[in-house]
PDB file of N, CA and C in Angstrom:
ATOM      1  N   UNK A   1      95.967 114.470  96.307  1.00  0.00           N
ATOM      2  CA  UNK A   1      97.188 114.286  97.080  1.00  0.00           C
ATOM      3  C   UNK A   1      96.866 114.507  98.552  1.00  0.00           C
ATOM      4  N   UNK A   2      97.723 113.519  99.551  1.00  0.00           N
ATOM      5  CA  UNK A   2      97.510 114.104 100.637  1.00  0.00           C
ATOM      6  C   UNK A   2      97.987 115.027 101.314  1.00  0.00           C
ATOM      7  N   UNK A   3      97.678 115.202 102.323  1.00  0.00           N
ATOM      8  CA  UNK A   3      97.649 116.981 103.078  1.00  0.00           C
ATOM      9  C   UNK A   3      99.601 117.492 103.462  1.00  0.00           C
ATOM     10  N   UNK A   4     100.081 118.002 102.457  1.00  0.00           N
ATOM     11  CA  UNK A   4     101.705 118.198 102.954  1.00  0.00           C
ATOM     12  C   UNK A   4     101.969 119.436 104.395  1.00  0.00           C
ATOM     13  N   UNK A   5     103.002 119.449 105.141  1.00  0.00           N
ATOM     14  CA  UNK A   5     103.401 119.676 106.047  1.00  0.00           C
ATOM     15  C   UNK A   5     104.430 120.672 105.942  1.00  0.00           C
ATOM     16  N   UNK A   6     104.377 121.231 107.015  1.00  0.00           N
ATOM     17  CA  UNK A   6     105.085 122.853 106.931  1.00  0.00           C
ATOM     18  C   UNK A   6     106.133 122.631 106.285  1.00  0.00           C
ATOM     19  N   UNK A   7     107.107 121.117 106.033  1.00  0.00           N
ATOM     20  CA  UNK A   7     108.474 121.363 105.299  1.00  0.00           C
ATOM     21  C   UNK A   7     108.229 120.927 103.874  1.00  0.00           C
ATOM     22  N   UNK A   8     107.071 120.575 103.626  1.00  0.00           N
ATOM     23  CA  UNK A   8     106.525 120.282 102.556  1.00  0.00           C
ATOM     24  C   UNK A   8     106.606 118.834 101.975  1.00  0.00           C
ATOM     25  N   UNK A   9     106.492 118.050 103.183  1.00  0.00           N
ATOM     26  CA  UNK A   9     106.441 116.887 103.058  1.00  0.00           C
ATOM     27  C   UNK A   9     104.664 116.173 103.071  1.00  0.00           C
ATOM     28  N   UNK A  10     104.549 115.090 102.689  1.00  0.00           N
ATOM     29  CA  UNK A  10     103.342 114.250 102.751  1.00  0.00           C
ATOM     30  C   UNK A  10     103.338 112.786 103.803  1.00  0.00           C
ATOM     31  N   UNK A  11     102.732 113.245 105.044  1.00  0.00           N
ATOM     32  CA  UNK A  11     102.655 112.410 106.036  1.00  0.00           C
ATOM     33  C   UNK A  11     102.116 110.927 105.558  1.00  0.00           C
ATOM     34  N   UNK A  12     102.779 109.705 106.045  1.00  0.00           N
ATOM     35  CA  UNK A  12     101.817 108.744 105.589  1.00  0.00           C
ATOM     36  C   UNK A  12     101.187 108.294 107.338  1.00  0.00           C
ATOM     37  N   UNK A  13     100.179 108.378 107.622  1.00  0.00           N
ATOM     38  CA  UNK A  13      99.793 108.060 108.860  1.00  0.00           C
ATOM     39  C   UNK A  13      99.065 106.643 109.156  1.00  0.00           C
ATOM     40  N   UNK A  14      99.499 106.321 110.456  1.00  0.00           N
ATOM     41  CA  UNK A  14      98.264 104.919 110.431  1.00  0.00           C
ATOM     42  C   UNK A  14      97.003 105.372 110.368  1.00  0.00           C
ATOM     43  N   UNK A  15      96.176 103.820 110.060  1.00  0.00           N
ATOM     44  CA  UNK A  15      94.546 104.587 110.010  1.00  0.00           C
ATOM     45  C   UNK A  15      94.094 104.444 111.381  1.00  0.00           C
ATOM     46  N   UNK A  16      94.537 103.414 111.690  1.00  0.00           N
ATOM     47  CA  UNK A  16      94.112 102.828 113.450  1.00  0.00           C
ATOM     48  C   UNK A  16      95.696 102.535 114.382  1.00  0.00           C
ATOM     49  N   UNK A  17      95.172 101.770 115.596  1.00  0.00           N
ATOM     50  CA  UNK A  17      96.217 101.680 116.172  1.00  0.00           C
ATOM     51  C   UNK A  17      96.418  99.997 115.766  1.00  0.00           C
ATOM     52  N   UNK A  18      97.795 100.056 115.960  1.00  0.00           N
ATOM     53  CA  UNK A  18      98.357  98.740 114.728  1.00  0.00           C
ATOM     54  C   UNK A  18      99.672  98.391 114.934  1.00  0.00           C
ATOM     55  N   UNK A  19     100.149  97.125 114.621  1.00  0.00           N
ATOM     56  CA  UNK A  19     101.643  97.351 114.797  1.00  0.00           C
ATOM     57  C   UNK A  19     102.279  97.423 113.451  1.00  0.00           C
ATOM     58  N   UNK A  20     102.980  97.986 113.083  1.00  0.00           N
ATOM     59  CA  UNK A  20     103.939  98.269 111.757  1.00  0.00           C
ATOM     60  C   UNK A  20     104.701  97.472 111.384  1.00  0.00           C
ATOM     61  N   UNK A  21     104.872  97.083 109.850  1.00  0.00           N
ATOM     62  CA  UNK A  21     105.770  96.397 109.015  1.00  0.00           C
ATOM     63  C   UNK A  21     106.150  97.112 108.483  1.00  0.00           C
ATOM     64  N   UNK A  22     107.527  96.931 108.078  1.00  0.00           N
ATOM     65  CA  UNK A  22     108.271  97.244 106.850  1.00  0.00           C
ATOM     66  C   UNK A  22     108.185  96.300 105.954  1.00  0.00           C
ATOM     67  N   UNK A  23     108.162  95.005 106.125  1.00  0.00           N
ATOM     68  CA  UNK A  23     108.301  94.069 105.109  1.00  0.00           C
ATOM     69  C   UNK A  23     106.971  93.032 105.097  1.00  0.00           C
ATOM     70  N   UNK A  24     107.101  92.621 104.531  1.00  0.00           N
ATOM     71  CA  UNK A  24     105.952  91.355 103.890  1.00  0.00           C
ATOM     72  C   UNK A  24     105.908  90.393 104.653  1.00  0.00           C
ATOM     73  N   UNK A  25     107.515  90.207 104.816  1.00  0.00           N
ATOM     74  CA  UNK A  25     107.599  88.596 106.054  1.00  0.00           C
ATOM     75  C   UNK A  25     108.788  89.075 105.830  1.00  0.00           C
ATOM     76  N   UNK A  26     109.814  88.238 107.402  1.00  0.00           N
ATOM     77  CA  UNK A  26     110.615  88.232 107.882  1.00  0.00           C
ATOM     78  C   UNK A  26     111.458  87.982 106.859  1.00  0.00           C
ATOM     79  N   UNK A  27     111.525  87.673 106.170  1.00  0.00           N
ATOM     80  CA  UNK A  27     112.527  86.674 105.406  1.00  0.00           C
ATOM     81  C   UNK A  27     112.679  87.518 103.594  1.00  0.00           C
ATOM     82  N   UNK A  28     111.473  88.453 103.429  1.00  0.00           N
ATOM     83  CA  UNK A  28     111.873  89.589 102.454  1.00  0.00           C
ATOM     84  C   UNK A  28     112.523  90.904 103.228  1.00  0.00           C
ATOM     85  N   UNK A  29     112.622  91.693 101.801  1.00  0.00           N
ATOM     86  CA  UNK A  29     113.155  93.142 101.868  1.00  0.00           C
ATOM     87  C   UNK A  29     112.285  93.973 102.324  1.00  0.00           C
ATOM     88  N   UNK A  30     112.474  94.949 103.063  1.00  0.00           N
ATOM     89  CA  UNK A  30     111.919  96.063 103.217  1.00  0.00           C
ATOM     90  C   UNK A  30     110.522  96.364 102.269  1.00  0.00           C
ATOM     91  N   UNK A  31     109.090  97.119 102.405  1.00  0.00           N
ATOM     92  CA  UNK A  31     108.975  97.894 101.096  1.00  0.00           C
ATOM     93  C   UNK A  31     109.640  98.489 100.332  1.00  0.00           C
ATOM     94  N   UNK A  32     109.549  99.614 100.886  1.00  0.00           N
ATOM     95  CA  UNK A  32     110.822 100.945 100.425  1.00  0.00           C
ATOM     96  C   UNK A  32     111.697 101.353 101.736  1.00  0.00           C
ATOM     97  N   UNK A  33     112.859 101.856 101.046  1.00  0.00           N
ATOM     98  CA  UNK A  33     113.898 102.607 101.990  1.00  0.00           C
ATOM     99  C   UNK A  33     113.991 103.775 101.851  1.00  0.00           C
ATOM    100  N   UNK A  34     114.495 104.852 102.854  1.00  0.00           N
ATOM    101  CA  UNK A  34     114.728 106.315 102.323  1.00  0.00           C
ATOM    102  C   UNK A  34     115.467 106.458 101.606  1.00  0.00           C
ATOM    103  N   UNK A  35     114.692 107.639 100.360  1.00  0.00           N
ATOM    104  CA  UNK A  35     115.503 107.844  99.341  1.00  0.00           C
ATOM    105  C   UNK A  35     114.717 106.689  97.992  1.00  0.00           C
ATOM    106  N   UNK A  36     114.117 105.820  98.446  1.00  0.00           N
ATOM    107  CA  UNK A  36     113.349 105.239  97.562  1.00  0.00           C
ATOM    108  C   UNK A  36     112.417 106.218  96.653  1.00  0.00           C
ATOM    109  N   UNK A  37     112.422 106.135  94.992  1.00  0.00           N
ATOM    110  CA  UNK A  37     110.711 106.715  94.527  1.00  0.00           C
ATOM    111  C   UNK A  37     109.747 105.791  94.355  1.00  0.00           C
ATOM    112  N   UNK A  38     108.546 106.160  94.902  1.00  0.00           N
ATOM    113  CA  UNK A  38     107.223 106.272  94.820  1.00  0.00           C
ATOM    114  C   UNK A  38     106.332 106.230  94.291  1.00  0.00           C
ATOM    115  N   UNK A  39     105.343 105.603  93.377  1.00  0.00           N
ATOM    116  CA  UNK A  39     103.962 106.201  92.716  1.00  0.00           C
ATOM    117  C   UNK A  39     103.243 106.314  94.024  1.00  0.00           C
ATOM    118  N   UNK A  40     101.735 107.038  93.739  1.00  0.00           N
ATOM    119  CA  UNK A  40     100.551 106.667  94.491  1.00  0.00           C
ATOM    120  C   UNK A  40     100.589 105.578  94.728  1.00  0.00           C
ATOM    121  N   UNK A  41     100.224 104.229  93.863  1.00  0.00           N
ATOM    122  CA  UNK A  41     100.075 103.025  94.578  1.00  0.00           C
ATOM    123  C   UNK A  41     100.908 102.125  94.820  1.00  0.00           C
ATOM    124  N   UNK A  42     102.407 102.352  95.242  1.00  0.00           N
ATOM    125  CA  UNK A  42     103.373 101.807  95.913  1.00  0.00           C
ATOM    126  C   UNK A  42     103.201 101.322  96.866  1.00  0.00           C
ATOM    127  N   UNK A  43     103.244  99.942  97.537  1.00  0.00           N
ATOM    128  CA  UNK A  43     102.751  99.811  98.768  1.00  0.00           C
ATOM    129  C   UNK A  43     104.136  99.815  99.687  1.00  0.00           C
ATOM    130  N   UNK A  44     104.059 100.364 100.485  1.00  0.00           N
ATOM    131  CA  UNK A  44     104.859 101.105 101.626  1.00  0.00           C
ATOM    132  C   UNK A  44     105.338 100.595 102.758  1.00  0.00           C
ATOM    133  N   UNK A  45     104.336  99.898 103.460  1.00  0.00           N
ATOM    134  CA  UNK A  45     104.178  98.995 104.868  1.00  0.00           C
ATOM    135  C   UNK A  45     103.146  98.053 104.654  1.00  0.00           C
ATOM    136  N   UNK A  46     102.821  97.483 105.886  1.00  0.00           N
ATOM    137  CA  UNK A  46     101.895  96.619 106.381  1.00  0.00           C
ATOM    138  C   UNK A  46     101.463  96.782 107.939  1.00  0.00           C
ATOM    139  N   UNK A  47     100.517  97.245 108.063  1.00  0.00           N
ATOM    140  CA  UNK A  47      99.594  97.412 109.620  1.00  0.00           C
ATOM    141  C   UNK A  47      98.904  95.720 109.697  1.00  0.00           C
ATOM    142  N   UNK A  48      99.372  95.404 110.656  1.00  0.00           N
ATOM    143  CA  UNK A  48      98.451  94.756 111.445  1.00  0.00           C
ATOM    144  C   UNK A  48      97.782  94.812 112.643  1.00  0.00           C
ATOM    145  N   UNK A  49      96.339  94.440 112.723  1.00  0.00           N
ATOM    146  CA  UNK A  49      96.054  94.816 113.923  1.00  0.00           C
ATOM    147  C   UNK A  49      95.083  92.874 113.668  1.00  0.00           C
ATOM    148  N   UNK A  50      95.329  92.698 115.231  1.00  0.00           N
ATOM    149  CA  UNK A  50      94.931  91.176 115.099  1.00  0.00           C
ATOM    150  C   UNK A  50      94.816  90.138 114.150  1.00  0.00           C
ATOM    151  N   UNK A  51      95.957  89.966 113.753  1.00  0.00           N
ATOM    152  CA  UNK A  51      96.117  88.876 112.618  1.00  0.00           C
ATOM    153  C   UNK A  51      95.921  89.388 111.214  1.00  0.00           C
ATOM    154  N   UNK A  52      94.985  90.420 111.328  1.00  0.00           N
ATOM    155  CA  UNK A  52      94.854  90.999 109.739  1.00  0.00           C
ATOM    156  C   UNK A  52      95.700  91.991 109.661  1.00  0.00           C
ATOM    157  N   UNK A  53      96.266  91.941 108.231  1.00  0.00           N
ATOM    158  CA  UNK A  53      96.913  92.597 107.519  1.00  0.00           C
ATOM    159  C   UNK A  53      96.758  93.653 106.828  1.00  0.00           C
ATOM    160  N   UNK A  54      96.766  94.943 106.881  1.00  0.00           N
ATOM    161  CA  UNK A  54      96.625  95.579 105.514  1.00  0.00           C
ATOM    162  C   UNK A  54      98.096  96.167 105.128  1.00  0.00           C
ATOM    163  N   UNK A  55      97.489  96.389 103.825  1.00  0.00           N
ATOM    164  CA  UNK A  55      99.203  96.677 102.831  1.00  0.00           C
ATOM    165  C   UNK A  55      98.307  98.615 102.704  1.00  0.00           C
ATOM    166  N   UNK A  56      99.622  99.256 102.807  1.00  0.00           N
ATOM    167  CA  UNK A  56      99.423 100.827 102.354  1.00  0.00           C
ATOM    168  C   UNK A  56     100.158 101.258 101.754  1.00  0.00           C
ATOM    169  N   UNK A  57      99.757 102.328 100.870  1.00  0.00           N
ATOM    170  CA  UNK A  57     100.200 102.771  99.887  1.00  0.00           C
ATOM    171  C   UNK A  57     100.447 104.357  99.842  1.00  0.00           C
ATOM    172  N   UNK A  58     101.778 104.530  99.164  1.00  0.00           N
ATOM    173  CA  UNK A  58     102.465 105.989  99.736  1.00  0.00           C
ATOM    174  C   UNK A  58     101.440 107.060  99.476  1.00  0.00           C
ATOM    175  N   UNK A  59     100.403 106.844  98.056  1.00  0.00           N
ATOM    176  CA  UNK A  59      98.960 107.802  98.046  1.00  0.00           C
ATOM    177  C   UNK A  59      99.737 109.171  97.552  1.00  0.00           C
ATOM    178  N   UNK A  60     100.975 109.220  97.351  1.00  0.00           N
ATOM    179  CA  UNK A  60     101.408 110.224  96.311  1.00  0.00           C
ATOM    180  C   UNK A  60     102.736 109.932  95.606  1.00  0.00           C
ATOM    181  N   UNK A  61     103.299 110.767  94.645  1.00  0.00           N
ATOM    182  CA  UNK A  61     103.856 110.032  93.496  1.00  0.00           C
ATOM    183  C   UNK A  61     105.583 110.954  94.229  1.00  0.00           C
ATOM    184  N   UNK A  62     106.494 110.024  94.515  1.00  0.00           N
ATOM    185  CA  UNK A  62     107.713 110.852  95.197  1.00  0.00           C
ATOM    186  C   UNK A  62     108.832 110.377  95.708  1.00  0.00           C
ATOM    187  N   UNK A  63     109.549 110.815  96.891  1.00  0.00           N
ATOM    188  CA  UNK A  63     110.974 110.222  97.177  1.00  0.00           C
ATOM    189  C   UNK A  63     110.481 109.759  98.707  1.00  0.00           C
ATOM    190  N   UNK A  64     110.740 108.768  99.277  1.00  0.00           N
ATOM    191  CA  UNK A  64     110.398 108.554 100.768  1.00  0.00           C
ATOM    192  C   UNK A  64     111.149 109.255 101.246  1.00  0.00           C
ATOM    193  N   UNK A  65     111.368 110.017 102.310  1.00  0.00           N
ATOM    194  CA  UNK A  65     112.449 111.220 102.846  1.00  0.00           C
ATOM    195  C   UNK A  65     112.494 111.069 104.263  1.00  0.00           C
ATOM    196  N   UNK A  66     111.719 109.890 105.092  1.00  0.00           N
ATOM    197  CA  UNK A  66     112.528 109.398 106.070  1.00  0.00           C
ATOM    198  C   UNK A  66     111.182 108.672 106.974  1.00  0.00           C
ATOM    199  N   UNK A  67     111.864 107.535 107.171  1.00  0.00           N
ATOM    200  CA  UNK A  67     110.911 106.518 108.195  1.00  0.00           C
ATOM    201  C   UNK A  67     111.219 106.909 109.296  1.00  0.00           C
ATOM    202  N   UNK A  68     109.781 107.048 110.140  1.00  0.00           N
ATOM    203  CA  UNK A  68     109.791 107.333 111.463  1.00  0.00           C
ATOM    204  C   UNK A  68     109.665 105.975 112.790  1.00  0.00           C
ATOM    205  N   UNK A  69     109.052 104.793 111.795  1.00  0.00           N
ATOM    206  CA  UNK A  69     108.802 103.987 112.501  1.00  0.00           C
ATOM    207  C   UNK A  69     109.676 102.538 112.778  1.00  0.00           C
ATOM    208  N   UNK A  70     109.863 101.894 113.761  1.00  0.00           N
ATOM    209  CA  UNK A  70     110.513 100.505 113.626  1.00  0.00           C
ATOM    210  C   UNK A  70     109.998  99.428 113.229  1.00  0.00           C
ATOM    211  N   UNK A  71     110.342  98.639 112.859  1.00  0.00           N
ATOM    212  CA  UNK A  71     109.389  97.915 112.277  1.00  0.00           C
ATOM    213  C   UNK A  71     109.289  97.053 113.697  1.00  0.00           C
ATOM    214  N   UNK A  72     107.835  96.246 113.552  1.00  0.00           N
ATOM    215  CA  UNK A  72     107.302  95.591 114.475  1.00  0.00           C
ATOM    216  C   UNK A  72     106.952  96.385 115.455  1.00  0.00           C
ATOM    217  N   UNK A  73     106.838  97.849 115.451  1.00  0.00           N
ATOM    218  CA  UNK A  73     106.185  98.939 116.644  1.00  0.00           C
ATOM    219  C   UNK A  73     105.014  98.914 116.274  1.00  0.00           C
ATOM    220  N   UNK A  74     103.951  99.092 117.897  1.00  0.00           N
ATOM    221  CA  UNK A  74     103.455  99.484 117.856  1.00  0.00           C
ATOM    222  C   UNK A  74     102.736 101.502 118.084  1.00  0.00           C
ATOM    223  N   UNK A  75     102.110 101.472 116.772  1.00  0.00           N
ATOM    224  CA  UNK A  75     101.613 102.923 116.400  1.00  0.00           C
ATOM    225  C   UNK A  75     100.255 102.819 116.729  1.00  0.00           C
ATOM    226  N   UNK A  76     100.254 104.389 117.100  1.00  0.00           N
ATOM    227  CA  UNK A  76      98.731 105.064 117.339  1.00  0.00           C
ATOM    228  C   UNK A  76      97.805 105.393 116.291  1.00  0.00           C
ATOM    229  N   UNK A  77      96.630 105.293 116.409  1.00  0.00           N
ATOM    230  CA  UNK A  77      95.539 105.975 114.941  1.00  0.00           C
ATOM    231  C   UNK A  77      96.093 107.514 114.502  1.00  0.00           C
ATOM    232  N   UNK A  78      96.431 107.781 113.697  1.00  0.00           N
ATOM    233  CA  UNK A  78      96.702 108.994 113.171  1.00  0.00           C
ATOM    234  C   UNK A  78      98.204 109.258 113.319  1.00  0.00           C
ATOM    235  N   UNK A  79      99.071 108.386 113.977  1.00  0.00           N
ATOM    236  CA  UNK A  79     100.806 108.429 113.775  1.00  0.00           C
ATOM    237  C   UNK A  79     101.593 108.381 113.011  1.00  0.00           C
ATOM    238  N   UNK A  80     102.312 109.441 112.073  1.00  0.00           N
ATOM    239  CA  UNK A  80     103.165 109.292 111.223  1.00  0.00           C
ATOM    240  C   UNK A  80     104.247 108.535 111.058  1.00  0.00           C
ATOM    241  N   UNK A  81     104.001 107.031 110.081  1.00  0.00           N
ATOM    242  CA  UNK A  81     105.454 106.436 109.940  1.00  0.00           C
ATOM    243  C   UNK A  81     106.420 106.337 108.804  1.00  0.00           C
ATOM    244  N   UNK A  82     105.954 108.009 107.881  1.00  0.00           N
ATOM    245  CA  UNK A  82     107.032 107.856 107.245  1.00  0.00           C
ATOM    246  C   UNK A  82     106.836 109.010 106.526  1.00  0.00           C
ATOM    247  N   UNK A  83     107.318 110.220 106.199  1.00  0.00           N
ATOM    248  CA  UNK A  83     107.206 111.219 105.345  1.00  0.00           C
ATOM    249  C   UNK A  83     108.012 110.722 104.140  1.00  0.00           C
ATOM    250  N   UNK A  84     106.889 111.727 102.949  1.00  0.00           N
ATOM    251  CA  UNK A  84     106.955 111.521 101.288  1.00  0.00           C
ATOM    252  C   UNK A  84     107.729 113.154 101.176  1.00  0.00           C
ATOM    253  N   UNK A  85     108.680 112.996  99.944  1.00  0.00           N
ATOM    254  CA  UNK A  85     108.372 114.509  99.581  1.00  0.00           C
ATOM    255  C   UNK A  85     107.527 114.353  98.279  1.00  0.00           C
ATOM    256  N   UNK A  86     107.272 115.104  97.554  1.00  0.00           N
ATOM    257  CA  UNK A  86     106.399 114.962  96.449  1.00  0.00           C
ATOM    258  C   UNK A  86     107.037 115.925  95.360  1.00  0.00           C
ATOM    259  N   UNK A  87     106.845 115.144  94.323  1.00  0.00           N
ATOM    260  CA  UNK A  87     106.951 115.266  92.899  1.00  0.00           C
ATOM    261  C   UNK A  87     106.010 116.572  92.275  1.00  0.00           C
TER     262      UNK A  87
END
């Protein structure tokens, strides 16, 4: 599991600097919303950084308990865009 936080939440952080998705394409739903559950391999967002895509995954099994990010922002390497609580 990853590393939880003084309120006992599980940070999901970017890996690099990237701009953030919530969704797949314009024209779907969200991944998840707060208040959504979770497995480990739920995929969560989408980082892009120059045309490539990656899809991420919440990496623990739980309730999303609140997005920090907008979608289409750009985030820093190591920026939290969305705390887990965990199961």
């Amino acid at each position: 599991m990853s590393a939880v936080n003084a309120d006992g939440l599980v940070p999901v952080k970017a890996a690099v600097t990237c701009v953030f998705y919530r969704r797949p394409s314009p024209a779907e739903p969200p991944f998840v919303e707060e208040g959504d559950q979770v497995n480990e391999d739920t995929a969560v967002c989408l980082l892009e950084i120059m045309k490539c895509f990656r899809s991420v995954s919440a990496g623990v099994k739980g309730k999303v308990e609140k997005i920090l990010v907008d979608s289409g922002q750009l985030v820093k390497k190591g920026e939290v865009v969305m705390l887990i609580r965990p199961e």
